[in-house]
C-alpha atoms as a PDB file:
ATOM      1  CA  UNK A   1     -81.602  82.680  87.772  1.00  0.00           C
ATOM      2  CA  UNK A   2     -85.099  81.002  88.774  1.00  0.00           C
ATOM      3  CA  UNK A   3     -85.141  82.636  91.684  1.00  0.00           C
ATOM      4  CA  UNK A   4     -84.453  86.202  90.635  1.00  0.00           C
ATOM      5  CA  UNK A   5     -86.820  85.300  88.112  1.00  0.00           C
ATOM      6  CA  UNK A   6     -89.684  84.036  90.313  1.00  0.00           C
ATOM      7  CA  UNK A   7     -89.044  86.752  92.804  1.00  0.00           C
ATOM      8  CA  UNK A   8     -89.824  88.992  89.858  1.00  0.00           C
ATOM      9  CA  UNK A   9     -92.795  87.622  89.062  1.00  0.00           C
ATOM     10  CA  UNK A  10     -91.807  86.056  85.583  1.00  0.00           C
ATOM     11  CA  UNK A  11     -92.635  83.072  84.232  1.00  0.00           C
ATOM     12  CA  UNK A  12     -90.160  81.268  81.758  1.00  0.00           C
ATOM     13  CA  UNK A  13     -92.720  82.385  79.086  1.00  0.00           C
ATOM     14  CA  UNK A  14     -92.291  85.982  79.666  1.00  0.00           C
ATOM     15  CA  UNK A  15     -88.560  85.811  79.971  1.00  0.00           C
ATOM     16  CA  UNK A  16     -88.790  84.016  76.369  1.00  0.00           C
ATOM     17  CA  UNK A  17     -90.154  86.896  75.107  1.00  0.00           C
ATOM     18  CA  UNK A  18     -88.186  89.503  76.567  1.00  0.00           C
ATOM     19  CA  UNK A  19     -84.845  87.748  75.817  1.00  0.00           C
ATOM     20  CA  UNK A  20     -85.985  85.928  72.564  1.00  0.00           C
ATOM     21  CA  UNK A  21     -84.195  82.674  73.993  1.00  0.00           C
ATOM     22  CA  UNK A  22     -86.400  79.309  73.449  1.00  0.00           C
ATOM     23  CA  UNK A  23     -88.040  78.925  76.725  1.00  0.00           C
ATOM     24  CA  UNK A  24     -86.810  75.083  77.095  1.00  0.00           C
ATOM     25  CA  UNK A  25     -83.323  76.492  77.027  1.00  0.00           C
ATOM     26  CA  UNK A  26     -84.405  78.961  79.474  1.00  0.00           C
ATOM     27  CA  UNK A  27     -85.464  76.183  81.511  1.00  0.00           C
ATOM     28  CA  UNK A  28     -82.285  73.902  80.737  1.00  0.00           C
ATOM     29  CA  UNK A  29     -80.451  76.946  82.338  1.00  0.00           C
ATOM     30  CA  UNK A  30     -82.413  77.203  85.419  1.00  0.00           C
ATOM     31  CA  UNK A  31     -81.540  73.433  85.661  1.00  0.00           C
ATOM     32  CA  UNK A  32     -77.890  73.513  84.955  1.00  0.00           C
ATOM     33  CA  UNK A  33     -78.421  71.246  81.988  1.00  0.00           C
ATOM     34  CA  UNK A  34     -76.974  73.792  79.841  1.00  0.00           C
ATOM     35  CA  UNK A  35     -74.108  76.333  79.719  1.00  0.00           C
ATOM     36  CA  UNK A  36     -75.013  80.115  78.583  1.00  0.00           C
ATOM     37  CA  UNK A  37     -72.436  82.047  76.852  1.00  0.00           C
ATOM     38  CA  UNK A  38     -71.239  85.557  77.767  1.00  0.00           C
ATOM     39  CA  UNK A  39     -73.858  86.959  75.218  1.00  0.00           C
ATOM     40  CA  UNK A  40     -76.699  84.466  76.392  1.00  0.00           C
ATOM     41  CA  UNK A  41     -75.588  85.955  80.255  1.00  0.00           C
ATOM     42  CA  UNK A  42     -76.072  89.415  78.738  1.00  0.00           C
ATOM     43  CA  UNK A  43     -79.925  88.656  76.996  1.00  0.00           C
ATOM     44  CA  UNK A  44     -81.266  86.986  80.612  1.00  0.00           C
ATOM     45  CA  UNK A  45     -79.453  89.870  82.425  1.00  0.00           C
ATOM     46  CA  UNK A  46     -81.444  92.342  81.071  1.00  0.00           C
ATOM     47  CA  UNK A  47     -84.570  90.314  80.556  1.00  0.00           C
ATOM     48  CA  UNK A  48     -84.394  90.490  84.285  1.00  0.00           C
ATOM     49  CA  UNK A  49     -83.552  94.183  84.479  1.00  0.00           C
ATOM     50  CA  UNK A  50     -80.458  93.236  86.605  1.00  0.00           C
ATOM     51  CA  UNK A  51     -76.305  93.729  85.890  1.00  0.00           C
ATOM     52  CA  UNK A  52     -74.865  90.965  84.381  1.00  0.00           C
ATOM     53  CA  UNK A  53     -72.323  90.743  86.919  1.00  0.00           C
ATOM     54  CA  UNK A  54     -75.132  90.426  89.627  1.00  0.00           C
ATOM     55  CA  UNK A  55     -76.361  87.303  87.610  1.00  0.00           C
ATOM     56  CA  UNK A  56     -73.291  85.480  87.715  1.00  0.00           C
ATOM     57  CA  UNK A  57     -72.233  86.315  91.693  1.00  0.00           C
ATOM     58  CA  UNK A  58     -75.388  85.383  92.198  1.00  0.00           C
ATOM     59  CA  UNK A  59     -75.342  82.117  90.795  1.00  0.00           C
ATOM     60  CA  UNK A  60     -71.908  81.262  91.803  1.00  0.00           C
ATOM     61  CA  UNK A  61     -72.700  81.895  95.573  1.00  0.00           C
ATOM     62  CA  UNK A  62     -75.971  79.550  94.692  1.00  0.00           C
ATOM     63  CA  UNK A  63     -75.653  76.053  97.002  1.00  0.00           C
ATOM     64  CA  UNK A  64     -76.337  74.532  94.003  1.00  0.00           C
ATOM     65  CA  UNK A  65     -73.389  76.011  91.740  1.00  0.00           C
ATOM     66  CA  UNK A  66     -70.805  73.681  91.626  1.00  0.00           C
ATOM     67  CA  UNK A  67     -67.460  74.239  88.886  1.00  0.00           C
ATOM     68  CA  UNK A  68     -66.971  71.156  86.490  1.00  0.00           C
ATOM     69  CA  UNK A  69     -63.878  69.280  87.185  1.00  0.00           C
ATOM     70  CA  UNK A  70     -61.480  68.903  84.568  1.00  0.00           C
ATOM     71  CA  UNK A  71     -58.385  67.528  84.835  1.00  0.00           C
ATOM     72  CA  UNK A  72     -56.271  70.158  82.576  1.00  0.00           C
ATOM     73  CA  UNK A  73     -57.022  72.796  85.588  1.00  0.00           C
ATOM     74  CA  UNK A  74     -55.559  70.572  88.234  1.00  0.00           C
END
């Protein structure tokens, strides 16, 4: 998400106001501090002026992406 974002030209600020999220949970995203839901996926999506679906393969072929483990999947 930060770097779509940054290769936009965007700052956090301007996402805020094109998504109406709180830019600290904006942030908290970009750090993986926080989980978005479908609907938050949906308001940075087109803040961005991408597909959803490009956010998320994005992100999940990110180095940095990493599943949680939890024990009832295993």
């Amino acid at each position: 998400m930060r770097t779509i974002r940054e290769q936009l030209g965007i700052s956090q600020m301007e996402l805020h106001i094109k998504t109406g999220l709180d830019r600290t949970f904006i942030s908290d995203l970009e750090r993986g501090v926080q989980c978005p839901s479908l609907r938050t996926i949906y308001r940075v999506a087109a803040g961005l002026g991408i597909p959803p679906g490009n956010l998320v393969r994005r992100t999940a072929e990110s180095p940095h992406f990493a599943l949680p483990v939890d024990e009832a999947w295993s």
